[in-house]
C-alpha atoms as a PDB file:
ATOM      1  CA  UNK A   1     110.438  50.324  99.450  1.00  0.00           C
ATOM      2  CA  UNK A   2     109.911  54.241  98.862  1.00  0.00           C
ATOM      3  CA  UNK A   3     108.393  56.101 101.774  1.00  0.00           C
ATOM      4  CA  UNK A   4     105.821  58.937 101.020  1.00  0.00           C
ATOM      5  CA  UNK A   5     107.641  61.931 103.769  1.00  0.00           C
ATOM      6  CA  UNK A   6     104.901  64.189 103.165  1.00  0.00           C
ATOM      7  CA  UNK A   7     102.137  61.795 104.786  1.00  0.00           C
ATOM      8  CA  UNK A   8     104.431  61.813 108.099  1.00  0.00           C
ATOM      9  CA  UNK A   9     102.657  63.319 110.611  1.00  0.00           C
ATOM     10  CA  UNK A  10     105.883  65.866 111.592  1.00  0.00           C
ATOM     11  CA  UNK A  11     105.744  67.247 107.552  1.00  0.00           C
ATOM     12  CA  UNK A  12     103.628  70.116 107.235  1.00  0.00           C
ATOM     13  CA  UNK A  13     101.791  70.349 104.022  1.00  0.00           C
ATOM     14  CA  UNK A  14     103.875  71.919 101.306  1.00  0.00           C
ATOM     15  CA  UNK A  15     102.745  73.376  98.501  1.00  0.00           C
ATOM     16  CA  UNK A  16     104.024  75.115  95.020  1.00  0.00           C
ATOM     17  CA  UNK A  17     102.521  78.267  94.406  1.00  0.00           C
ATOM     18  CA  UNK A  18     101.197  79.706  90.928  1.00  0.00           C
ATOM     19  CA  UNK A  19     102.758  82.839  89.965  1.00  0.00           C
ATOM     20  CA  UNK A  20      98.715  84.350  90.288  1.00  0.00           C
ATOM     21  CA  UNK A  21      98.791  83.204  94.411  1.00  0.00           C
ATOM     22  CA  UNK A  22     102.491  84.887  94.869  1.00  0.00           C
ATOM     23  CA  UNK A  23     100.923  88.219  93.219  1.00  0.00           C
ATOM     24  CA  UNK A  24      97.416  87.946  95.408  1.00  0.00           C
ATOM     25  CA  UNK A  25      99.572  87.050  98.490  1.00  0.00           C
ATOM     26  CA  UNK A  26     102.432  89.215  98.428  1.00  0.00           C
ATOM     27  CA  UNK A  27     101.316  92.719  96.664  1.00  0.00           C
ATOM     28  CA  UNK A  28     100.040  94.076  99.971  1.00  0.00           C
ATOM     29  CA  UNK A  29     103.145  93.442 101.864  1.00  0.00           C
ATOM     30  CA  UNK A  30     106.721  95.605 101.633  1.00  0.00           C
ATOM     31  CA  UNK A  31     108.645  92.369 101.601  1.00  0.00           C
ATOM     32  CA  UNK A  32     111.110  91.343  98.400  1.00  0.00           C
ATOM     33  CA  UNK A  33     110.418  87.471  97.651  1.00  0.00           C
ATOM     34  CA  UNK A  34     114.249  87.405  97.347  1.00  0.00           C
ATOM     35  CA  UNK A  35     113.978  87.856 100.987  1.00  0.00           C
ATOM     36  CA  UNK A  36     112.084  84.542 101.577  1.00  0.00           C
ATOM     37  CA  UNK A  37     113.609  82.310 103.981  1.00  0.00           C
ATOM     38  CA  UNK A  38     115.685  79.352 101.668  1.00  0.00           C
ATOM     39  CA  UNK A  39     114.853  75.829 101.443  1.00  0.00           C
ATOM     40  CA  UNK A  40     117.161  73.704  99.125  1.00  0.00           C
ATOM     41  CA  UNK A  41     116.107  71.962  95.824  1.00  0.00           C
ATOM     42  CA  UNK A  42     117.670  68.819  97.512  1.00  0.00           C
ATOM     43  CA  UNK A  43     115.629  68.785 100.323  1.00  0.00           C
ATOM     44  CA  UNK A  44     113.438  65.403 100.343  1.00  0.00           C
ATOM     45  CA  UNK A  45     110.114  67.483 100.598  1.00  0.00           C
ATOM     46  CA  UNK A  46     111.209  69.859  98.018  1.00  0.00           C
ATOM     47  CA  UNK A  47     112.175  66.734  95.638  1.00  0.00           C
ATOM     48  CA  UNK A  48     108.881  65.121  96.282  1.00  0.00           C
ATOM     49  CA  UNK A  49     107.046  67.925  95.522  1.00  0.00           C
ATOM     50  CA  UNK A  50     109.201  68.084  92.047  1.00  0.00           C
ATOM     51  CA  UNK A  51     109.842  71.727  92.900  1.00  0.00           C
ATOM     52  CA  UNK A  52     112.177  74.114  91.056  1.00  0.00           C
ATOM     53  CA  UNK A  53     114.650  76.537  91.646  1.00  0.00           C
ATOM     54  CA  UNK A  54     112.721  79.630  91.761  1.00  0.00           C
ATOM     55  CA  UNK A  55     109.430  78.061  93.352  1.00  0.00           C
ATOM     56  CA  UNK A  56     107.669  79.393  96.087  1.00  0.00           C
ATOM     57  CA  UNK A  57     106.969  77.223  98.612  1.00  0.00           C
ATOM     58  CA  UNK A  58     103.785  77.443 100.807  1.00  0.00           C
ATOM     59  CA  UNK A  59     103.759  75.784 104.217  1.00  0.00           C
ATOM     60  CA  UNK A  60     101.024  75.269 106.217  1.00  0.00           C
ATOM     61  CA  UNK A  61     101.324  74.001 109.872  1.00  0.00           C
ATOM     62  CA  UNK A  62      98.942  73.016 112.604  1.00  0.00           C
ATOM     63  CA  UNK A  63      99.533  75.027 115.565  1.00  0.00           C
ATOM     64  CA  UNK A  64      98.226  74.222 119.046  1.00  0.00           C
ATOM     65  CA  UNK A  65      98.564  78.104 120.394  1.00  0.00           C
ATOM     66  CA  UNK A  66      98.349  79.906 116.412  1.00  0.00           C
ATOM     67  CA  UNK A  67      95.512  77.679 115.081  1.00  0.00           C
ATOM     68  CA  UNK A  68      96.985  77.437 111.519  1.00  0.00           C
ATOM     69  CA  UNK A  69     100.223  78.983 110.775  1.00  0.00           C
ATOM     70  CA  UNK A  70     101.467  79.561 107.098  1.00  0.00           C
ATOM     71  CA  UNK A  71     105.143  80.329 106.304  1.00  0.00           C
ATOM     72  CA  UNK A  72     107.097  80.787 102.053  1.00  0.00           C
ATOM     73  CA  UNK A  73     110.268  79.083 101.649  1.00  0.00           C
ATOM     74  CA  UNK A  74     112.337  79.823  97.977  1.00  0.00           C
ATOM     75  CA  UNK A  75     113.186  76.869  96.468  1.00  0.00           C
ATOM     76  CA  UNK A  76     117.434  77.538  95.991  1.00  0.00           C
ATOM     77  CA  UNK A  77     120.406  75.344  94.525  1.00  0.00           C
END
């Protein structure tokens, strides 16, 4: 029996973004995407997601205090 992780209720929604959403979201900020926090191509959300090495990861989280709270993660080996 295969579990779906990313209908868990402690997996924030993860989601591979185009190369036209990393442009729109990160041209007004002085911040390197090389600089993105990591998350590992063998990570079980990462695998479900069939990311890449390269991706951009967007992660969206519900926040009791923040509302909604979005964080990037590079996909790495």
């Amino acid at each position: 029996m295969k579990i779906d992780i990313l209908k868990h209720n402690l997996v924030p929604k993860h989601e591979i973004m185009s190369n036209s959403e990393i442009k729109k979201s990160f041209k007004d900020l002085d911040y390197e995407i090389k600089n993105l926090p990591k998350i590992k191509l063998s990570d079980p959300v990462s695998k479900n997601i069939d990311a890449k090495e390269g991706d951009i990861l967007k992660i969206t989280r519900d926040s009791q205090t923040a509302g909604t709270f979005v964080t990037y993660r590079v996909v790495e080996k």
